[in-house]
PDB file of N, CA and C in Angstrom:
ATOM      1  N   UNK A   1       7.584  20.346  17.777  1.00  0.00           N
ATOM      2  CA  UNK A   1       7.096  20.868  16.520  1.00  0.00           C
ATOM      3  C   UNK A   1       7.309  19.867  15.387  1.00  0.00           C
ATOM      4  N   UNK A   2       8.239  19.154  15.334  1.00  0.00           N
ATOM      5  CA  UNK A   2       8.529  17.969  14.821  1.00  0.00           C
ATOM      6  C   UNK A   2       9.490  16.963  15.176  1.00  0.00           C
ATOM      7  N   UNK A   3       9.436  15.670  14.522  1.00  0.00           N
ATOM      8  CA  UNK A   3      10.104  14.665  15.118  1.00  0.00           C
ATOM      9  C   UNK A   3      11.810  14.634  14.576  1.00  0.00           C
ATOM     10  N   UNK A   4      12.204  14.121  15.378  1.00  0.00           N
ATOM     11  CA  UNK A   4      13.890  14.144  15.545  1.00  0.00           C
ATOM     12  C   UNK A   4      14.242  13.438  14.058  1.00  0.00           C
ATOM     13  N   UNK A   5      13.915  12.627  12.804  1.00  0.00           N
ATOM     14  CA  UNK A   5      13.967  12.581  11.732  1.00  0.00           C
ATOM     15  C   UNK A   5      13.840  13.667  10.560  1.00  0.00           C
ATOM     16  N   UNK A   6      15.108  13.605  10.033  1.00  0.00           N
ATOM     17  CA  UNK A   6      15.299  15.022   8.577  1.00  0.00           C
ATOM     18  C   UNK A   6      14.308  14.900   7.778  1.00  0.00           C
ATOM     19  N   UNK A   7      13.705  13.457   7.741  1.00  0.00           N
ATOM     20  CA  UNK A   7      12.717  13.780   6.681  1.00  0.00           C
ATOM     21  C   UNK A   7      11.529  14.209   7.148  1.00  0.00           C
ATOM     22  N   UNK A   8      11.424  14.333   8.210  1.00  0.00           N
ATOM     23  CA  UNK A   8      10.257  15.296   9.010  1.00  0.00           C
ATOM     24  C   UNK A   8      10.571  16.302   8.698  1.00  0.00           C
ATOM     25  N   UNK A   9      11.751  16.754   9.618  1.00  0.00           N
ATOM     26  CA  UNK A   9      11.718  18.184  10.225  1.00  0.00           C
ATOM     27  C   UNK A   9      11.972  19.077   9.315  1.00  0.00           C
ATOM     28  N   UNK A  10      12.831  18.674   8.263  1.00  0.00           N
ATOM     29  CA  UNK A  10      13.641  19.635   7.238  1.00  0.00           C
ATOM     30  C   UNK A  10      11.731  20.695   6.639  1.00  0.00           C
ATOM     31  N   UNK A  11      10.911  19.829   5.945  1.00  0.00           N
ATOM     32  CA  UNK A  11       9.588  20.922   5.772  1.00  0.00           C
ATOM     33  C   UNK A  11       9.062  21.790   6.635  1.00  0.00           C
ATOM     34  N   UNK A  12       9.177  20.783   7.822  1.00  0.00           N
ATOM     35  CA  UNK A  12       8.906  22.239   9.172  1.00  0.00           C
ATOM     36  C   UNK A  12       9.669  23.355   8.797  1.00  0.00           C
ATOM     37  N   UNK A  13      11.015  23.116   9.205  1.00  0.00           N
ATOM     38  CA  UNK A  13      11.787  24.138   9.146  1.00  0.00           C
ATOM     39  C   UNK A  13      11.438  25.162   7.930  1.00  0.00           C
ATOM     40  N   UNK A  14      11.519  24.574   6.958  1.00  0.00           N
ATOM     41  CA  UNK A  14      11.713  25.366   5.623  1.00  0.00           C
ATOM     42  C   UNK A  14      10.297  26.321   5.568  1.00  0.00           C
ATOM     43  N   UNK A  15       9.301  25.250   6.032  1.00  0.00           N
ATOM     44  CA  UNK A  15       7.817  26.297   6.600  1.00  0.00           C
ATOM     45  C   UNK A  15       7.789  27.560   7.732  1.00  0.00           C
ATOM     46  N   UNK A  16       8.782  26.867   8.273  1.00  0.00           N
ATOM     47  CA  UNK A  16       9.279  28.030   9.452  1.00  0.00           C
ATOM     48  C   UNK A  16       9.716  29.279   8.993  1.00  0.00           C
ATOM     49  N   UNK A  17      10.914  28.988   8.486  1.00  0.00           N
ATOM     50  CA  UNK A  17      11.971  29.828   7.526  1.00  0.00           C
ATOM     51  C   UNK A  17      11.032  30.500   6.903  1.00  0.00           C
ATOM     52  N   UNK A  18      10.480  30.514   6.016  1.00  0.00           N
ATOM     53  CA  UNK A  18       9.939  31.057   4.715  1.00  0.00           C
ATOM     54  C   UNK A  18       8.479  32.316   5.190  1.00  0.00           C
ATOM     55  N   UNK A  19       8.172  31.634   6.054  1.00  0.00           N
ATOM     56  CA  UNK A  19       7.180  32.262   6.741  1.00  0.00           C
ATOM     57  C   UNK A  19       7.342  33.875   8.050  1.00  0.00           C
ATOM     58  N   UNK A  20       8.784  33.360   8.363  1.00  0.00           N
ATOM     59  CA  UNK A  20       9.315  34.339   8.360  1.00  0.00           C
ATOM     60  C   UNK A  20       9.770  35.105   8.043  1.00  0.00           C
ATOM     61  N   UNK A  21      10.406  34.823   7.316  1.00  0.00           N
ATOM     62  CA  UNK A  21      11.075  35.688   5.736  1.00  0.00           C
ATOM     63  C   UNK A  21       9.861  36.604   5.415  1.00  0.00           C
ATOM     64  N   UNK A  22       8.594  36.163   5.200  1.00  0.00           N
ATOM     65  CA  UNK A  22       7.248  36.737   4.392  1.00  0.00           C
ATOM     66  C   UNK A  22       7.035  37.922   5.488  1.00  0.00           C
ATOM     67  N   UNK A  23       7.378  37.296   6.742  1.00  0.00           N
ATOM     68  CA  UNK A  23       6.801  38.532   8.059  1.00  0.00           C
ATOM     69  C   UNK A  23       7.778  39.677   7.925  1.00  0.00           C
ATOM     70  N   UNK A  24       8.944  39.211   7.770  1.00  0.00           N
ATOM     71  CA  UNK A  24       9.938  40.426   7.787  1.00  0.00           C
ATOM     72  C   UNK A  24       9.732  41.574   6.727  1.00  0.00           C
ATOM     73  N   UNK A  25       9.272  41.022   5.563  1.00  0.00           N
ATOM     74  CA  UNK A  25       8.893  41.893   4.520  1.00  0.00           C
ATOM     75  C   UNK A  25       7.622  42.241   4.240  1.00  0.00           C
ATOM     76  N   UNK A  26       6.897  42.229   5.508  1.00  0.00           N
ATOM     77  CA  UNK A  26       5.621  42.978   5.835  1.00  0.00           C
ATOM     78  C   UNK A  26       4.116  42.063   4.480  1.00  0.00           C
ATOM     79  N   UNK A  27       4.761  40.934   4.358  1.00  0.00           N
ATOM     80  CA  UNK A  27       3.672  40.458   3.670  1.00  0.00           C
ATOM     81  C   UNK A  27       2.699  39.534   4.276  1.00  0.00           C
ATOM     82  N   UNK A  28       1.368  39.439   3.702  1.00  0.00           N
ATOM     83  CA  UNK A  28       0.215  38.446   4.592  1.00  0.00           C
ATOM     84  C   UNK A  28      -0.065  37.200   3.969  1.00  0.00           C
ATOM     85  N   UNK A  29       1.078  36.949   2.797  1.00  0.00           N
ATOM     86  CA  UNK A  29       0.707  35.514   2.219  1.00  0.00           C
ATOM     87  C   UNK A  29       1.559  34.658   3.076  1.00  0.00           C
ATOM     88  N   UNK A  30       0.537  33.330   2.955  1.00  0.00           N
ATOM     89  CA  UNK A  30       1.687  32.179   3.358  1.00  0.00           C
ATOM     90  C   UNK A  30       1.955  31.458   3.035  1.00  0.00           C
ATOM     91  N   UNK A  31       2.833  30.302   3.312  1.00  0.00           N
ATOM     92  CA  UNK A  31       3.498  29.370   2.286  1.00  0.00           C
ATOM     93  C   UNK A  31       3.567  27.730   3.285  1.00  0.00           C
ATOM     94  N   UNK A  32       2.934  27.298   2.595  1.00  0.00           N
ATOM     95  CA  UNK A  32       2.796  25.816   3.191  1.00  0.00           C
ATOM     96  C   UNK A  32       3.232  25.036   3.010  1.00  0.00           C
ATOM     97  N   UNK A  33       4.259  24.211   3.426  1.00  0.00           N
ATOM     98  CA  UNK A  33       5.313  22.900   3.401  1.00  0.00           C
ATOM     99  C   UNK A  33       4.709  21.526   3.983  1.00  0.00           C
ATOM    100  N   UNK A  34       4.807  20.447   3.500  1.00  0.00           N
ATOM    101  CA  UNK A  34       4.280  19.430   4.046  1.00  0.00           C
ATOM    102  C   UNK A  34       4.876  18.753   3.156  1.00  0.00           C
ATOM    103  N   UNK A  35       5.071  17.169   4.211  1.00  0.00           N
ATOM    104  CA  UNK A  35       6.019  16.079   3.502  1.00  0.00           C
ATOM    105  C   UNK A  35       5.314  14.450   3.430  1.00  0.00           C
ATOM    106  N   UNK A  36       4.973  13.663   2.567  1.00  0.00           N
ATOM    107  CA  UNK A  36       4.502  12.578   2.838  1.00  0.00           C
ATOM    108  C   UNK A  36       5.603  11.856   1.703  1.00  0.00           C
ATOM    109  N   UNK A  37       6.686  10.952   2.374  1.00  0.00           N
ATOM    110  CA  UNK A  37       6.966  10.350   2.149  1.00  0.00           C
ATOM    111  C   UNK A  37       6.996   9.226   1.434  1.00  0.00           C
ATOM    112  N   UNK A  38       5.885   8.235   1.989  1.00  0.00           N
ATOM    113  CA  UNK A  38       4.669   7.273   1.468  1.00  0.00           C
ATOM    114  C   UNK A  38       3.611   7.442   0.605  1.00  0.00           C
ATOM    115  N   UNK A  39       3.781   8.065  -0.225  1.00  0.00           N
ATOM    116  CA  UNK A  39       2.590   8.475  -0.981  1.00  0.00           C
ATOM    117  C   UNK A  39       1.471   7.564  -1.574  1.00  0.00           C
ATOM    118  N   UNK A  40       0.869   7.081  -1.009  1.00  0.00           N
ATOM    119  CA  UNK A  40      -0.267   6.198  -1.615  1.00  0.00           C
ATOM    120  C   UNK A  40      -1.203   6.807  -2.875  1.00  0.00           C
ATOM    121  N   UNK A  41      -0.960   5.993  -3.859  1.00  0.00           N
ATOM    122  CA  UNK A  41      -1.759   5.951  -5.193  1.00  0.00           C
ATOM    123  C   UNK A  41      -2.600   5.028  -5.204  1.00  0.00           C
ATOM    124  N   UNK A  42      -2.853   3.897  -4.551  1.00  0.00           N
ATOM    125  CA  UNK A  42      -3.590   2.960  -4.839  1.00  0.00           C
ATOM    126  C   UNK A  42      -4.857   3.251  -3.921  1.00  0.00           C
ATOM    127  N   UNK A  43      -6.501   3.311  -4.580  1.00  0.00           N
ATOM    128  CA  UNK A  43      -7.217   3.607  -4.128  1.00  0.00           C
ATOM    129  C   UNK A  43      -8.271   2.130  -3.310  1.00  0.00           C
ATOM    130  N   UNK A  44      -8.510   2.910  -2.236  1.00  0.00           N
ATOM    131  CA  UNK A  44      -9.646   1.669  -1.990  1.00  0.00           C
ATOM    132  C   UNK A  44     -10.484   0.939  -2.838  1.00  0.00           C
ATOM    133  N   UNK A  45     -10.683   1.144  -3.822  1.00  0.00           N
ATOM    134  CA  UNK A  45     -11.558   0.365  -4.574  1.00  0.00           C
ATOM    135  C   UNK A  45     -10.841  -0.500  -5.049  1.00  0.00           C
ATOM    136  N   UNK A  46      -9.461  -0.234  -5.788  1.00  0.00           N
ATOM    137  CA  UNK A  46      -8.685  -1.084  -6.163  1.00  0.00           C
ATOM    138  C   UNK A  46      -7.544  -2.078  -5.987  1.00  0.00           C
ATOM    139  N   UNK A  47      -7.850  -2.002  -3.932  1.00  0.00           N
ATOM    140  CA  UNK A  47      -7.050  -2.382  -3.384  1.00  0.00           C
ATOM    141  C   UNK A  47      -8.493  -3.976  -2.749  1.00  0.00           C
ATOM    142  N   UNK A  48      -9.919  -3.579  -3.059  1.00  0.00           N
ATOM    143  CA  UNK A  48     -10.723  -4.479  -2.953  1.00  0.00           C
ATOM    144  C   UNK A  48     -11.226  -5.426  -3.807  1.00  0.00           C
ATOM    145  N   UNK A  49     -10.834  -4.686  -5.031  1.00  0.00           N
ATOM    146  CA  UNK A  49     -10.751  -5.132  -6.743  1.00  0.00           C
ATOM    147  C   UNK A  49     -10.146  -6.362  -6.376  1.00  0.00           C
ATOM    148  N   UNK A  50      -8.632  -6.354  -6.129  1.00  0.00           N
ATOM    149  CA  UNK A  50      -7.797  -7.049  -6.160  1.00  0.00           C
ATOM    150  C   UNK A  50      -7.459  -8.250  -5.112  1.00  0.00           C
ATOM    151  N   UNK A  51      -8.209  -7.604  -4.130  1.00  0.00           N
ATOM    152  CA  UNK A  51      -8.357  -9.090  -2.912  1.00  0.00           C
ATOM    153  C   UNK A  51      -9.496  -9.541  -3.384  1.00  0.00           C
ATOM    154  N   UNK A  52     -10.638  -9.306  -4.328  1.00  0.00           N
ATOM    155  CA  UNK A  52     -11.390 -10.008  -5.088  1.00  0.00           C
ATOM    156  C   UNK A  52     -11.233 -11.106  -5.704  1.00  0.00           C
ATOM    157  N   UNK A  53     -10.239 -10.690  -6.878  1.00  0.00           N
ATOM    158  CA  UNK A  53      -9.818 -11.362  -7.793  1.00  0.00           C
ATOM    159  C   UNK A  53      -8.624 -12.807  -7.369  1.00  0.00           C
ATOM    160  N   UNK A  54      -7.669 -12.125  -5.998  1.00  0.00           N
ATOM    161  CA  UNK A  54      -7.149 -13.264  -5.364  1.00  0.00           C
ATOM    162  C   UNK A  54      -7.902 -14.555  -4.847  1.00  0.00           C
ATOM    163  N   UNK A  55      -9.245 -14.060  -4.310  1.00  0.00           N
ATOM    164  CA  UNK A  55      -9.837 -14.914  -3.298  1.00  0.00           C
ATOM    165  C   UNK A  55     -10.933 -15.433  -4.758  1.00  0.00           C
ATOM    166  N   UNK A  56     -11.078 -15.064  -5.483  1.00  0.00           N
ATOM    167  CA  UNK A  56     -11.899 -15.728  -6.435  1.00  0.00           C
ATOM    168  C   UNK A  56     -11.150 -17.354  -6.955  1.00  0.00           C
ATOM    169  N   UNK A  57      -9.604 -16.846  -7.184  1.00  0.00           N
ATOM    170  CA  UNK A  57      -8.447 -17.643  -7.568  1.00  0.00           C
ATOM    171  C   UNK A  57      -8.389 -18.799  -6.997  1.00  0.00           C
ATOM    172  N   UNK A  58      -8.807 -18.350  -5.624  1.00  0.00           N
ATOM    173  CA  UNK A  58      -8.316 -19.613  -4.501  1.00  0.00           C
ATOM    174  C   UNK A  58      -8.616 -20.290  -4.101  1.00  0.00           C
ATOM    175  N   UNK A  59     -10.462 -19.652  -4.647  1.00  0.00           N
ATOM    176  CA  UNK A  59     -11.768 -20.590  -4.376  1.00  0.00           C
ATOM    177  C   UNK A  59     -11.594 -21.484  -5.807  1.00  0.00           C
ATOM    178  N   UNK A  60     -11.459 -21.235  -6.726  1.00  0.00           N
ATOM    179  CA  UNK A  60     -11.004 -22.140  -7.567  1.00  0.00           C
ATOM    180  C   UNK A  60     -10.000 -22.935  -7.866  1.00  0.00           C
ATOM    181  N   UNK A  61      -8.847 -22.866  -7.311  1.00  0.00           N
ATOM    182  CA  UNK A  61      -7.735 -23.867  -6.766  1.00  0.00           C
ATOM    183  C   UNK A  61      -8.227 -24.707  -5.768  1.00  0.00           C
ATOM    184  N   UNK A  62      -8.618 -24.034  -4.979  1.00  0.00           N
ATOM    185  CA  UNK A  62      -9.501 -25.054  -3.469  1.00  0.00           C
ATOM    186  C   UNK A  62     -10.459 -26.072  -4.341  1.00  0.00           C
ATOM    187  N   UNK A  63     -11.366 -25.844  -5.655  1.00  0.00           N
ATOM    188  CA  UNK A  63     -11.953 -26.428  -5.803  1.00  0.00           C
ATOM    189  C   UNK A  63     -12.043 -27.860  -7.117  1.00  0.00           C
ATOM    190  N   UNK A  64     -10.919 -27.481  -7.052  1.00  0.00           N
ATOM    191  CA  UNK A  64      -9.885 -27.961  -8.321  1.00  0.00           C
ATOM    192  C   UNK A  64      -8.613 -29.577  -7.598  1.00  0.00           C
ATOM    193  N   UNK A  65      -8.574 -29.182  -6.615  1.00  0.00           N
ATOM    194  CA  UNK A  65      -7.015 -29.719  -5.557  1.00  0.00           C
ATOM    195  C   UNK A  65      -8.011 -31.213  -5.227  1.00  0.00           C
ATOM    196  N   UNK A  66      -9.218 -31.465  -4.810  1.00  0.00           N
ATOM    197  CA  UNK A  66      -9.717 -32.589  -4.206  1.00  0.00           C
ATOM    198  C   UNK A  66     -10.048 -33.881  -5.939  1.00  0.00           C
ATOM    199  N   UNK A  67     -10.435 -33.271  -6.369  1.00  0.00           N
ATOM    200  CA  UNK A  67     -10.519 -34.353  -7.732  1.00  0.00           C
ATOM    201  C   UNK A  67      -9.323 -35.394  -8.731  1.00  0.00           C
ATOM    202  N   UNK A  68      -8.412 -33.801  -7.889  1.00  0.00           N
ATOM    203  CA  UNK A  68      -6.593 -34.656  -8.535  1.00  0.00           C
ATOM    204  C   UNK A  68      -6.390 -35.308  -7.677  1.00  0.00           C
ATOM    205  N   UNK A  69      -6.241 -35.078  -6.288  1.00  0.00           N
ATOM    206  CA  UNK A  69      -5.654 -36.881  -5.322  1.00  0.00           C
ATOM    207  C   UNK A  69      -7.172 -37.790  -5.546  1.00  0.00           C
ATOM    208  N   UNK A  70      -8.306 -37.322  -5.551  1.00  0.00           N
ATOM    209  CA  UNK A  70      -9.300 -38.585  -5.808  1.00  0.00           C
ATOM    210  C   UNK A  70      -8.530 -39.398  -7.072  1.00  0.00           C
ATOM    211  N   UNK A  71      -8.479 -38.674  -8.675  1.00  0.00           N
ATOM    212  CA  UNK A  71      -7.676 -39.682  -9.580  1.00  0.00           C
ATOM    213  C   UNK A  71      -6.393 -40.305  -9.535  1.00  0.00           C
ATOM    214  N   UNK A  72      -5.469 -39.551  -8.692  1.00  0.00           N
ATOM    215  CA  UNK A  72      -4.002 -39.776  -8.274  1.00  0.00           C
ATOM    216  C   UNK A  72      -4.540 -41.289  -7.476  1.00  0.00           C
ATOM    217  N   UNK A  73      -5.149 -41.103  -6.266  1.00  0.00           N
ATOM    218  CA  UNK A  73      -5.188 -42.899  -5.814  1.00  0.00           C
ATOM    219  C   UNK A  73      -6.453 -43.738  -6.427  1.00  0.00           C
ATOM    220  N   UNK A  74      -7.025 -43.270  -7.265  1.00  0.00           N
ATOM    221  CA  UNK A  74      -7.810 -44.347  -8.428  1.00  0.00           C
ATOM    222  C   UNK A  74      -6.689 -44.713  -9.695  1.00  0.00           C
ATOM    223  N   UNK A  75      -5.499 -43.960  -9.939  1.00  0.00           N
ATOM    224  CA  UNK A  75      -4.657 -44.360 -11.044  1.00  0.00           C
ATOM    225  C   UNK A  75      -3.718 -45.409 -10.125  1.00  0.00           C
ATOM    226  N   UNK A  76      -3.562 -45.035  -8.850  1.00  0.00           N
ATOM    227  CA  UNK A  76      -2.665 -45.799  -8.220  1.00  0.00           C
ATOM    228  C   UNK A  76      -3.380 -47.328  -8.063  1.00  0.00           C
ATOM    229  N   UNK A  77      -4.610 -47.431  -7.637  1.00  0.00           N
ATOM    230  CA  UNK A  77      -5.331 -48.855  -7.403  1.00  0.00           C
ATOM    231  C   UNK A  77      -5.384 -49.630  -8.630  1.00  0.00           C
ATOM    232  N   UNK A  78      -5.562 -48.952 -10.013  1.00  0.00           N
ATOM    233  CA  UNK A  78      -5.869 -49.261 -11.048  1.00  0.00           C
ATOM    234  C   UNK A  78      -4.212 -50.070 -11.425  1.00  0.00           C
ATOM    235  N   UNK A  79      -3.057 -49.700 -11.189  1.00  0.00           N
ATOM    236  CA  UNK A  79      -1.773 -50.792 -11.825  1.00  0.00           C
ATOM    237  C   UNK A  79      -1.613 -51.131 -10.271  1.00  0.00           C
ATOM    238  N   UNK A  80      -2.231 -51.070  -9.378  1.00  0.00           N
ATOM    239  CA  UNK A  80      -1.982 -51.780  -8.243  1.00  0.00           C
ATOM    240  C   UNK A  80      -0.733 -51.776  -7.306  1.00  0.00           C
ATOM    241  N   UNK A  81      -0.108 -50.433  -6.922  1.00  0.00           N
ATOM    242  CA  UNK A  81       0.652 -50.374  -6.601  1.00  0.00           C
ATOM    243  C   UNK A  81       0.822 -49.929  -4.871  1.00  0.00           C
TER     244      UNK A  81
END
């Protein structure tokens, strides 16, 4: 019914519990327990937003990195070292 971890089982239980409790006193509502730990807020869109904006970055570092060693060994030939 659930896994051998408290932070599982303890909502089972308490869903268990409570639901019985409701039967004993002849009532037909029920009461629903559930546990997510991990709660994710960050939505797909903005989790694509953002590998966007990385890979935009990197294409512009990538395109940036070959012109500095081209001048790095034209400054070096130039005092001749």
């Amino acid at each position: 019914m659930c896994s051998a971890e408290p932070i599982n089982c303890f909502p089972v239980l308490v869903n268990i519990l409570s639901n019985t409790f409701l039967r004993l006193f002849n009532s037909t509502a029920r009461i629903r327990v559930w546990s997510e730990p991990f709660y994710n807020t960050q939505s797909p869109e903005l989790k694509s937003d953002i590998f966007f904006v990385c890979l935009s970055y990197m294409l512009i570092l990538a395109a940036g990195l070959p012109p500095h060693f081209a001048m790095s060994s034209r400054e070096d030939y130039k005092v001749k070292s």
